[in-house]
N, C-alpha and C. Protein backbone atom coordinates (compact mmCIF):
# COMPACT_ATOMS: atom_id res chain seq x y z
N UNK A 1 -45.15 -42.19 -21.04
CA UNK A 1 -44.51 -42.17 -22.34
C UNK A 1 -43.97 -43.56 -22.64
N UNK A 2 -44.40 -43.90 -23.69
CA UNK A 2 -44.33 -45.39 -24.30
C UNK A 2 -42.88 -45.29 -24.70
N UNK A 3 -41.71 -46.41 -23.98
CA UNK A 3 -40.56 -46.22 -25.08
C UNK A 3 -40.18 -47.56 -25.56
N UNK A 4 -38.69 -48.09 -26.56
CA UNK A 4 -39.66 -48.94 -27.51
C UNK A 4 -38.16 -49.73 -26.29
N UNK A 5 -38.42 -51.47 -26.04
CA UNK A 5 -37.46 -52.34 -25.00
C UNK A 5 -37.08 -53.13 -25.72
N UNK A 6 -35.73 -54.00 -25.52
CA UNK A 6 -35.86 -55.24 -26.08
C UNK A 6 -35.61 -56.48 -25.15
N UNK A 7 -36.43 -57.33 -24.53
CA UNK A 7 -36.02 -57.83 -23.59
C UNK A 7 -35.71 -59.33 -23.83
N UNK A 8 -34.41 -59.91 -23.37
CA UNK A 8 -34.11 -60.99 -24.00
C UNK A 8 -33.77 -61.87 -23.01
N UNK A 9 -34.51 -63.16 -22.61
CA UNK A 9 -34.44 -63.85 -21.78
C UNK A 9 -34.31 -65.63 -21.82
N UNK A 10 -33.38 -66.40 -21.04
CA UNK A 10 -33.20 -67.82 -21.54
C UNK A 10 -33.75 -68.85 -20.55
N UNK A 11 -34.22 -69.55 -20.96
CA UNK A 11 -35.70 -70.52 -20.23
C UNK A 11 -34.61 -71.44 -20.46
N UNK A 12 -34.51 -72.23 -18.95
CA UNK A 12 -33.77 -74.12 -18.69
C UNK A 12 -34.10 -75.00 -20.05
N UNK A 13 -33.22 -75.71 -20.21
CA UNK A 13 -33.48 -76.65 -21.62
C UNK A 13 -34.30 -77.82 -21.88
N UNK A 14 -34.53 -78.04 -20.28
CA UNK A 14 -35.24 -79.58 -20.29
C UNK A 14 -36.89 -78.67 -20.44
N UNK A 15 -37.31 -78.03 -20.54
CA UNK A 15 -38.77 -77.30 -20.62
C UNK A 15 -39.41 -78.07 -21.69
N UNK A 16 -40.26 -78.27 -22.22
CA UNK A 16 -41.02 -78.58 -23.26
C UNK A 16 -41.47 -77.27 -23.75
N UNK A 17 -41.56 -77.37 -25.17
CA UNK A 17 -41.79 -76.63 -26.10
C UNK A 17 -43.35 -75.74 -26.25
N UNK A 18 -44.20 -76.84 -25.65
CA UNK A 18 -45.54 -76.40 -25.08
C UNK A 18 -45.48 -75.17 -23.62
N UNK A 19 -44.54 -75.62 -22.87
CA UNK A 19 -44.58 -74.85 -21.41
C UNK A 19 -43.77 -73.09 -22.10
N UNK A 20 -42.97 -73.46 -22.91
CA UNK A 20 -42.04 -72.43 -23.30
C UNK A 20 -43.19 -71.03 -24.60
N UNK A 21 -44.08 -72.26 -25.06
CA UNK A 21 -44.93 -70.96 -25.17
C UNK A 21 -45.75 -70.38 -24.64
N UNK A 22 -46.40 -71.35 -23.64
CA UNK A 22 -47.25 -70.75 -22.57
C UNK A 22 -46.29 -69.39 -21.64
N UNK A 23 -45.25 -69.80 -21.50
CA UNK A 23 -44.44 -68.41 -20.84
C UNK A 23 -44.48 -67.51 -21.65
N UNK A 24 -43.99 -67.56 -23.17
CA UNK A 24 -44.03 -66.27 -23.82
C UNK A 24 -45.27 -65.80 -23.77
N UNK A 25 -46.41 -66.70 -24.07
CA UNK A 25 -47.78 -65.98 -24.15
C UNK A 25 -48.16 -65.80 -22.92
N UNK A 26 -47.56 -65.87 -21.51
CA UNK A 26 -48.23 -65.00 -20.24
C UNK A 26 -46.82 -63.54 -19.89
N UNK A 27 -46.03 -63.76 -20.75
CA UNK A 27 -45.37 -62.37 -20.61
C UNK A 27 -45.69 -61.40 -21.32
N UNK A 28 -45.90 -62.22 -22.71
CA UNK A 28 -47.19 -60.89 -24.02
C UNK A 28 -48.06 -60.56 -23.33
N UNK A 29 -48.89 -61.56 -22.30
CA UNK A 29 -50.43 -61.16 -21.53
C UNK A 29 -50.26 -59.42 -20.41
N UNK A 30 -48.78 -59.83 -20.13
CA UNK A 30 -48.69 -59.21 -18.81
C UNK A 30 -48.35 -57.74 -19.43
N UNK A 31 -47.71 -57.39 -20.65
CA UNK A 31 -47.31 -56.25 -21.26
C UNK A 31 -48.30 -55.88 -22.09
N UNK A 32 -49.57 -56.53 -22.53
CA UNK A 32 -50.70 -56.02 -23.11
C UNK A 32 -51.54 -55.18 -21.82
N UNK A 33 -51.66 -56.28 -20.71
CA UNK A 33 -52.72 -56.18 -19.88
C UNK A 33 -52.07 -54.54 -18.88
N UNK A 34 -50.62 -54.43 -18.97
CA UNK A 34 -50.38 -52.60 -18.51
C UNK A 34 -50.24 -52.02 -19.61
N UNK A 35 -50.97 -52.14 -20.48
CA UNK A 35 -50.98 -50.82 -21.20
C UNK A 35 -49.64 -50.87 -22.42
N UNK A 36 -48.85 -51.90 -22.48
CA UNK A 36 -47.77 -51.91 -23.59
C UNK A 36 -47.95 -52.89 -24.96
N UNK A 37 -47.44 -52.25 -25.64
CA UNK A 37 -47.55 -53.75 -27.17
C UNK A 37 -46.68 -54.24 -27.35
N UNK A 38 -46.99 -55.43 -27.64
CA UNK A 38 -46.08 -56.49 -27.66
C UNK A 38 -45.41 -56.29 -29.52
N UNK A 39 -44.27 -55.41 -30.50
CA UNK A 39 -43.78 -55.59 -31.23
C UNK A 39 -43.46 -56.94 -32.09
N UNK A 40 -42.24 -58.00 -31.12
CA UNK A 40 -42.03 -58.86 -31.95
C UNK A 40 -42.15 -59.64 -30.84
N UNK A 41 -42.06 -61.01 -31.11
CA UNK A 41 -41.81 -62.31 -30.46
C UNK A 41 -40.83 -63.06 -30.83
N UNK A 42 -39.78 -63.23 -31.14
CA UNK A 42 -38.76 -64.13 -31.54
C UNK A 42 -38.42 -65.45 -30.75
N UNK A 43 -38.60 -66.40 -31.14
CA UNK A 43 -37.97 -67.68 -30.82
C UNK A 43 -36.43 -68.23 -30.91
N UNK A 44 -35.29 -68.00 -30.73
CA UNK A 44 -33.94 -67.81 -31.11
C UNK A 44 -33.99 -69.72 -31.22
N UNK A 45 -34.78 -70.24 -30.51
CA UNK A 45 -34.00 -71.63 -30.00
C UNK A 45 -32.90 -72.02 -29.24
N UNK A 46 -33.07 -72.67 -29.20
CA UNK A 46 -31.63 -73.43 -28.26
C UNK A 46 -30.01 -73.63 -28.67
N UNK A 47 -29.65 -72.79 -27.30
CA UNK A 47 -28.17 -72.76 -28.07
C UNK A 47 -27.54 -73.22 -26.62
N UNK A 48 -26.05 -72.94 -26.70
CA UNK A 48 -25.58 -73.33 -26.20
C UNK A 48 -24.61 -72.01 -25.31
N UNK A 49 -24.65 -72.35 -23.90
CA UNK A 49 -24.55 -70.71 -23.11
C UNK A 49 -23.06 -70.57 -23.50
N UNK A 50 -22.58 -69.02 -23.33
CA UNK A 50 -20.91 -68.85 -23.59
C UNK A 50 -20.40 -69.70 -21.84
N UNK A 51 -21.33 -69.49 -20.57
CA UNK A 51 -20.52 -70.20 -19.41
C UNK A 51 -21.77 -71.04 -18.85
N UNK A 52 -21.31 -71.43 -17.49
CA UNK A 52 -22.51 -72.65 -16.87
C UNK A 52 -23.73 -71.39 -16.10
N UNK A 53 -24.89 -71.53 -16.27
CA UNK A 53 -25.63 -70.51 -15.52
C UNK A 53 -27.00 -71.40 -15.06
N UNK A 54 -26.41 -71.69 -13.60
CA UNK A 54 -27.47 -72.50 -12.94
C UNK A 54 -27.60 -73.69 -13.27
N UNK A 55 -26.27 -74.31 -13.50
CA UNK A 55 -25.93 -75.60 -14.04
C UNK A 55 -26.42 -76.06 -14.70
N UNK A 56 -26.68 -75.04 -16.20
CA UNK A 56 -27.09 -75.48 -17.37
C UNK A 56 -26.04 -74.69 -18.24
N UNK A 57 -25.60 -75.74 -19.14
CA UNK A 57 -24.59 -75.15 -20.34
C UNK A 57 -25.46 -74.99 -21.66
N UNK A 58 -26.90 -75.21 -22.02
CA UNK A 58 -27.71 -74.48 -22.82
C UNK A 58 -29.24 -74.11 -22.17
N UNK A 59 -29.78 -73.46 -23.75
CA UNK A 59 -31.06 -73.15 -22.88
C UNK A 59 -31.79 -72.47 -24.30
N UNK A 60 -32.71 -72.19 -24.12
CA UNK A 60 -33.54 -71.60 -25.55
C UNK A 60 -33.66 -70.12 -25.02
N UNK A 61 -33.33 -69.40 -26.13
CA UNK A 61 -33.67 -67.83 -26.40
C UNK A 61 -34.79 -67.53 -26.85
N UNK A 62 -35.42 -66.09 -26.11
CA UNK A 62 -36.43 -65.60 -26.60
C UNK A 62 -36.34 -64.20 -26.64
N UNK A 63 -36.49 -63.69 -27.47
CA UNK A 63 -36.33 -62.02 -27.72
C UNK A 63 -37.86 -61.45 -27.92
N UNK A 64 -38.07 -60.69 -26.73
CA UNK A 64 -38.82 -59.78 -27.10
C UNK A 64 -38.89 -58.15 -27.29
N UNK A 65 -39.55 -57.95 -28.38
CA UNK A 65 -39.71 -56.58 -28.69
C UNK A 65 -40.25 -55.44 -28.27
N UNK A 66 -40.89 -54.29 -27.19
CA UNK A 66 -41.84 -53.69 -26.44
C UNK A 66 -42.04 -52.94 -26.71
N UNK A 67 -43.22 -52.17 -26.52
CA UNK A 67 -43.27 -50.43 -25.97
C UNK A 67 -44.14 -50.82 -25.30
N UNK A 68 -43.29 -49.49 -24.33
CA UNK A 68 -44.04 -49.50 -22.90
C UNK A 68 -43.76 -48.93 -21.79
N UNK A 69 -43.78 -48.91 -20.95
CA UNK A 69 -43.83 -47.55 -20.03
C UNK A 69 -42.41 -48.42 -18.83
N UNK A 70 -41.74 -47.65 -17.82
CA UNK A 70 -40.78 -48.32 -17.24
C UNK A 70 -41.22 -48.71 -16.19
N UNK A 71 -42.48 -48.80 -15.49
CA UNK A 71 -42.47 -48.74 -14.58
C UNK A 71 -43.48 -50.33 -14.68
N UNK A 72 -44.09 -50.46 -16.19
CA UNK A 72 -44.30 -51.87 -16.97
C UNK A 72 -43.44 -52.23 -16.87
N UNK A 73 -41.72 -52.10 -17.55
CA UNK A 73 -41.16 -52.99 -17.58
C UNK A 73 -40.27 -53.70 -16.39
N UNK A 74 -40.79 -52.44 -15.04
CA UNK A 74 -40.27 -53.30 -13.97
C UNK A 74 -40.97 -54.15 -13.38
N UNK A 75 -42.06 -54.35 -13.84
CA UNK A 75 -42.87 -55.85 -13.04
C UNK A 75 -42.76 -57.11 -13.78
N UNK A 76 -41.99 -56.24 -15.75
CA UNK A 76 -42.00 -57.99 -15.93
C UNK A 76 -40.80 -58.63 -15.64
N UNK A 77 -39.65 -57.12 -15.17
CA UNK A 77 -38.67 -57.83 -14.57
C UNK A 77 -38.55 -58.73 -13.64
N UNK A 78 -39.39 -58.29 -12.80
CA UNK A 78 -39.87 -59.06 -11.29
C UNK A 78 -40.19 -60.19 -11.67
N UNK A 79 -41.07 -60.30 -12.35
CA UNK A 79 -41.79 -61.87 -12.99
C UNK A 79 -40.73 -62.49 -13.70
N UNK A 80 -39.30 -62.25 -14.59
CA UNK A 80 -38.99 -62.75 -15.23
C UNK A 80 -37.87 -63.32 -14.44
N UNK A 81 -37.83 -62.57 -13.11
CA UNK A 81 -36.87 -63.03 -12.18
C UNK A 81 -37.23 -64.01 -10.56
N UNK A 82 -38.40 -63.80 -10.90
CA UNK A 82 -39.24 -64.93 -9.83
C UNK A 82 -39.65 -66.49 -10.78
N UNK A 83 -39.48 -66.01 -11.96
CA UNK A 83 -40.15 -67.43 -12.94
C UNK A 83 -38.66 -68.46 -12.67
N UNK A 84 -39.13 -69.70 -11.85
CA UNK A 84 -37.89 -70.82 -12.24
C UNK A 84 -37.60 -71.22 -13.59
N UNK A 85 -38.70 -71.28 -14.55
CA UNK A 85 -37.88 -71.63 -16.04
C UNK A 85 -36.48 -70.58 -16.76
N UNK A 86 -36.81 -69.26 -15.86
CA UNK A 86 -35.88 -68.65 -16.48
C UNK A 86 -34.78 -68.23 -15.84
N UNK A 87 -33.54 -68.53 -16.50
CA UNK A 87 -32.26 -68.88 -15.73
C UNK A 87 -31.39 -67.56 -15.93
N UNK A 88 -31.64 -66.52 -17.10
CA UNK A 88 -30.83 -65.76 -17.34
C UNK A 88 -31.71 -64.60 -18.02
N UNK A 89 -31.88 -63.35 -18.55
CA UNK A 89 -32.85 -62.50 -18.57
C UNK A 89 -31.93 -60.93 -18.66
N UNK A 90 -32.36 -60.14 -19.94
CA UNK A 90 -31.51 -59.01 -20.13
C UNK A 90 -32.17 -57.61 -20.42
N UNK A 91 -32.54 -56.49 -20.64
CA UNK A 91 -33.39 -55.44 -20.88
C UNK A 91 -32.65 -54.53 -21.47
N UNK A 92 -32.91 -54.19 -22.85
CA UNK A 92 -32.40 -52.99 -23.29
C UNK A 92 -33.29 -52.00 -23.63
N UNK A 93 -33.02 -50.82 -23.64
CA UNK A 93 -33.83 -49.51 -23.93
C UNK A 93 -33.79 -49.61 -25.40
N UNK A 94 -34.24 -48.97 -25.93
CA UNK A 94 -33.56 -49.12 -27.87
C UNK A 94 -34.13 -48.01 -28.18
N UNK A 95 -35.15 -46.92 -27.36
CA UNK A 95 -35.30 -45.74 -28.32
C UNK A 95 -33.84 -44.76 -28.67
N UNK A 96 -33.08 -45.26 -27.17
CA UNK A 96 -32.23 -44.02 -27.67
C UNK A 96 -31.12 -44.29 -28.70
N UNK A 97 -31.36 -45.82 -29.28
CA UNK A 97 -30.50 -46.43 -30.30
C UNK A 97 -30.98 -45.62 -31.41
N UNK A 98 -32.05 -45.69 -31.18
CA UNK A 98 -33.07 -45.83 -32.70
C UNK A 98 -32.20 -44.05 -33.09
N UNK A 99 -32.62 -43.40 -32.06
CA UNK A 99 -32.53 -41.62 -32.16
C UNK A 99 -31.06 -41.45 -32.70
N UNK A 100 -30.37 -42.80 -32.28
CA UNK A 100 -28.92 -42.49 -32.91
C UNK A 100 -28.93 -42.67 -34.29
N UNK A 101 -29.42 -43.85 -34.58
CA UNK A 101 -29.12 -43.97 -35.71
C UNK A 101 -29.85 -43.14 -36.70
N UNK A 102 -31.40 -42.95 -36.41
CA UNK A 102 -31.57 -41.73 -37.26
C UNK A 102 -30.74 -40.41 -37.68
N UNK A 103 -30.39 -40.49 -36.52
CA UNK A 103 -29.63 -38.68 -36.36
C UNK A 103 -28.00 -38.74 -37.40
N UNK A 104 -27.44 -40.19 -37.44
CA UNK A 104 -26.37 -40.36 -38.19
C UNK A 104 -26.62 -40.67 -39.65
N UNK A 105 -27.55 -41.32 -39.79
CA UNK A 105 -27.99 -41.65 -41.31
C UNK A 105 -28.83 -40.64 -41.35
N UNK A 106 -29.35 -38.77 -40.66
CA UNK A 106 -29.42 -38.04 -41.21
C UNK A 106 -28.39 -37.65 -42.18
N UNK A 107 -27.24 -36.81 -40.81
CA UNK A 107 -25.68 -36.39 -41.59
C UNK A 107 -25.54 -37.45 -42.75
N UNK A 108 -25.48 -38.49 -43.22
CA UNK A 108 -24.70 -38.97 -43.95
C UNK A 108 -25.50 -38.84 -45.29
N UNK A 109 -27.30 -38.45 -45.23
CA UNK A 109 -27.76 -38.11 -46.37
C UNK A 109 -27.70 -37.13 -46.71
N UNK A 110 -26.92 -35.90 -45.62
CA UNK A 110 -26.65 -34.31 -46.08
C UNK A 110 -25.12 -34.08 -47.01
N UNK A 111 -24.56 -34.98 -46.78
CA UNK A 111 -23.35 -35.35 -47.63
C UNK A 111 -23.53 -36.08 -49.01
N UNK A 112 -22.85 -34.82 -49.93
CA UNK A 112 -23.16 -35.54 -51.19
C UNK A 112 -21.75 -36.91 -51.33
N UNK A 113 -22.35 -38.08 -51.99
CA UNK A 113 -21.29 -39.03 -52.27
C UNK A 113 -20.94 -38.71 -53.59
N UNK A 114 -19.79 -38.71 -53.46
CA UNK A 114 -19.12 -39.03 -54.72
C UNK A 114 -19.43 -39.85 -55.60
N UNK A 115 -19.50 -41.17 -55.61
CA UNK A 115 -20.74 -42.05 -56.59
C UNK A 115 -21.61 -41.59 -56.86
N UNK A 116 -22.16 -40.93 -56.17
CA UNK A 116 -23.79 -40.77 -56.77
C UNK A 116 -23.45 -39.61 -58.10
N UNK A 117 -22.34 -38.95 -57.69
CA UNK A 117 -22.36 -37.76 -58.43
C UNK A 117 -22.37 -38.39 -60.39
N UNK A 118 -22.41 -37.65 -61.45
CA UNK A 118 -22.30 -38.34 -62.41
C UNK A 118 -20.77 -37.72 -63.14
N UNK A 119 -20.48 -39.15 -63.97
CA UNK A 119 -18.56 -38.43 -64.09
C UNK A 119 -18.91 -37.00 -65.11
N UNK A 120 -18.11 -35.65 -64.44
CA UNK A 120 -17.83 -35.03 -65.46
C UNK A 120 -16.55 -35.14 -66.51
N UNK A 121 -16.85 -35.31 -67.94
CA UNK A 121 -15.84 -35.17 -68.83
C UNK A 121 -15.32 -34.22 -69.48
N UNK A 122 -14.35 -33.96 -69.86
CA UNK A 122 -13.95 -32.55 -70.32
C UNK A 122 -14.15 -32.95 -71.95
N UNK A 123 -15.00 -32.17 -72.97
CA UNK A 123 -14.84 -32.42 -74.24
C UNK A 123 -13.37 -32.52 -74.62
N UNK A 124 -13.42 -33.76 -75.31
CA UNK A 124 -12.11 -33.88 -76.14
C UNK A 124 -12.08 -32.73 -77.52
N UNK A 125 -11.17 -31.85 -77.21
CA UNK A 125 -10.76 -30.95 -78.84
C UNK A 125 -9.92 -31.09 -79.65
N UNK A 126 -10.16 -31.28 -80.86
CA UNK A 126 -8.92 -31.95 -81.87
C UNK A 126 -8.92 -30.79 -82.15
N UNK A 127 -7.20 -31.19 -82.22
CA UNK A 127 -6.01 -29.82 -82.85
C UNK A 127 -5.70 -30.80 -84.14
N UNK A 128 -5.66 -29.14 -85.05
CA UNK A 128 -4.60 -29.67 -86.06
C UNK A 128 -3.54 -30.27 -85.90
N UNK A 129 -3.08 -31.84 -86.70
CA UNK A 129 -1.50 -32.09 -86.52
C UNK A 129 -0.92 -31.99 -87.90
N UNK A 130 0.26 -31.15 -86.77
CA UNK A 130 0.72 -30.43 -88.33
C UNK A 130 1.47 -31.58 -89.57
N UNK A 131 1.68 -31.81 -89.88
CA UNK A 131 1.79 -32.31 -91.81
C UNK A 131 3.26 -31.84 -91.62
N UNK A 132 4.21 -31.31 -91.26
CA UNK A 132 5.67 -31.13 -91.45
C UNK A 132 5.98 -31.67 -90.30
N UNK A 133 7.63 -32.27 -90.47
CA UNK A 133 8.42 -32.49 -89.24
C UNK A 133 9.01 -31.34 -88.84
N UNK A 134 9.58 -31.58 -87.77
CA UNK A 134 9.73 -30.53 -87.17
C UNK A 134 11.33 -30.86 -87.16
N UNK A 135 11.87 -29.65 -86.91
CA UNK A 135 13.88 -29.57 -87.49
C UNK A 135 14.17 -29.91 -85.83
N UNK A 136 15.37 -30.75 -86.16
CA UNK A 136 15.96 -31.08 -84.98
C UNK A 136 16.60 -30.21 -84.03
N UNK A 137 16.84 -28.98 -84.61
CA UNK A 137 17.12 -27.98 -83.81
C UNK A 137 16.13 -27.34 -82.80
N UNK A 138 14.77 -27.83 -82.85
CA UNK A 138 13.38 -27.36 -82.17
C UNK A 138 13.56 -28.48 -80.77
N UNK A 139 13.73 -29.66 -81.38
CA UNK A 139 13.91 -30.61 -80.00
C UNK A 139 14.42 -30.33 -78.64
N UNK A 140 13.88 -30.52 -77.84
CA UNK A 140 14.83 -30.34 -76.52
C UNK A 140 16.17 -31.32 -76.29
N UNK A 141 16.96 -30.65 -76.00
CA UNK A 141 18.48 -31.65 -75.85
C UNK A 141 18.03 -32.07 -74.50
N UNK A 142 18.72 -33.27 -74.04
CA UNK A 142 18.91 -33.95 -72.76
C UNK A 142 19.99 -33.07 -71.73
N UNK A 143 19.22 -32.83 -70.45
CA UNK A 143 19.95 -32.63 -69.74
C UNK A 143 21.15 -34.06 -69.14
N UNK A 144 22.49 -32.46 -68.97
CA UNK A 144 23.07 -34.22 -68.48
C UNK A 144 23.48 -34.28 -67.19
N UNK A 145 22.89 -35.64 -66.58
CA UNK A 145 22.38 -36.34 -65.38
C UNK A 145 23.50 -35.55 -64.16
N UNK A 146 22.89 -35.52 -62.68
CA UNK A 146 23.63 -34.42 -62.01
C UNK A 146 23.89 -36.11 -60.67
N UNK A 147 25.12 -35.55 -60.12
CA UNK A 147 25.13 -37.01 -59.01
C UNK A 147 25.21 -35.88 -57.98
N UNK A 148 24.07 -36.59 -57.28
CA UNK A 148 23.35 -36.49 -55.94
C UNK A 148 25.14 -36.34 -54.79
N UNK A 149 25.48 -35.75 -54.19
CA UNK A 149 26.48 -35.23 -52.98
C UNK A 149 26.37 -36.64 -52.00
N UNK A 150 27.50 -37.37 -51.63
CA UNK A 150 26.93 -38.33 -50.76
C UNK A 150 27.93 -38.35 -49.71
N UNK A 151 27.11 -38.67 -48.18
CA UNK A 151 27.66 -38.05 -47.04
C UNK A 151 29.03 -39.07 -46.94
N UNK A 152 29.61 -38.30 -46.17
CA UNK A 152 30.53 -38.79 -46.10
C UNK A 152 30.32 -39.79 -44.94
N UNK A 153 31.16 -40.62 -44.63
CA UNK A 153 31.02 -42.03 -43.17
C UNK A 153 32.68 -41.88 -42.73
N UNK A 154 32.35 -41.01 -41.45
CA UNK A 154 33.82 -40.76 -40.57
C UNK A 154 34.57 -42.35 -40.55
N UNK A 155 35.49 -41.91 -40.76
CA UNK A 155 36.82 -43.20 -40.62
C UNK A 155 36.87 -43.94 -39.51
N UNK A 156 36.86 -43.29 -38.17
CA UNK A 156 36.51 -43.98 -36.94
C UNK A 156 35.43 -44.11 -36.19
N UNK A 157 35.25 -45.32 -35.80
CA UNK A 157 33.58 -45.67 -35.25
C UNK A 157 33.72 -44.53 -34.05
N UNK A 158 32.50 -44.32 -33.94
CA UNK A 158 31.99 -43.49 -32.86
C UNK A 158 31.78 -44.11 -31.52
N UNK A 159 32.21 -44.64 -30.33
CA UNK A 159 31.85 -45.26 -29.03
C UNK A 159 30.64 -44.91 -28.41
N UNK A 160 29.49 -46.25 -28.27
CA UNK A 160 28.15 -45.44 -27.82
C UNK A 160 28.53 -45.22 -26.67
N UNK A 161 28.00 -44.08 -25.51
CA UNK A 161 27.26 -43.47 -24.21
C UNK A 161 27.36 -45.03 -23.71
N UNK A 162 27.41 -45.60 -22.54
CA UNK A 162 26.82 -46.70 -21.85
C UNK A 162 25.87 -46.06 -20.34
């Protein structure tokens, strides 16, 4: 069962640019030639490492993309860990990423959004306005204002507990 890898590995800096593709193109060779496809090839370039690894503080990135079987991707481990150009070297699985994220950006398309929805408005209905004033005796009078109870503060301080 083919599953999909991402394997990301950093080649010494003094390499030439010629030797650095001949490696990618005998690690594509080695994952064609068991039976896997080679997805992407990425070139990241040369950066600069977060610590010293094999007394190099940079080195060029290469990301590759796979499917392929695990027992493929343990020989190009082997190779990617017997090759002297390469100083540092990482392997991730990603189908079971992928299954996540499908499975969450399912739920979130079973939920209706609110945006999408369209605004409902309530028809505006005009009332008659009536043509007479109205007698001041109809008005509501003002209530008058009530004061809130306020605690009292004992006369002598209280001594804290020590």
């Amino acid at each position: 069962m083919n599953r999909t890898y991402e394997i990301m590995f950093i080649v010494r800096p003094d390499v030439e640019e010629a030797d650095l593709d001949k490696l990618v193109e005998g690690f594509s060779a080695n994952v064609t030639a068991g039976n896997g496809e080679v997805k992407t090839v990425e070139k990241m370039g040369r950066r600069r490492l977060a610590y010293t690894v094999r007394k190099f503080n940079d080195g060029f990135y290469v990301l590759l993309t796979i499917a392929a079987e695990g027992k493929l991707i343990t020989e190009i481990e082997r190779r990617l860990r017997v090759s002297e150009p390469v100083i540092k070297f990482i392997t991730v699985r990603m189908d079971e990423e992928e299954k996540r994220l499908a499975k969450v950006k399912a739920i979130r398309d079973t939920k209706v959004k609110r945006s999408a929805q369209p605004i409902q408005q309530q028809p505006i209905q005009s009332q008659p306005v009536a043509a007479t004033p109205v007698p001041a005796s109809e008005t509501p009078a003002e209530a008058p204002a009530v004061e809130a109870p306020s605690a009292e503060v004992p006369a002598e301080p209280v001594a804290a507990a020590v």
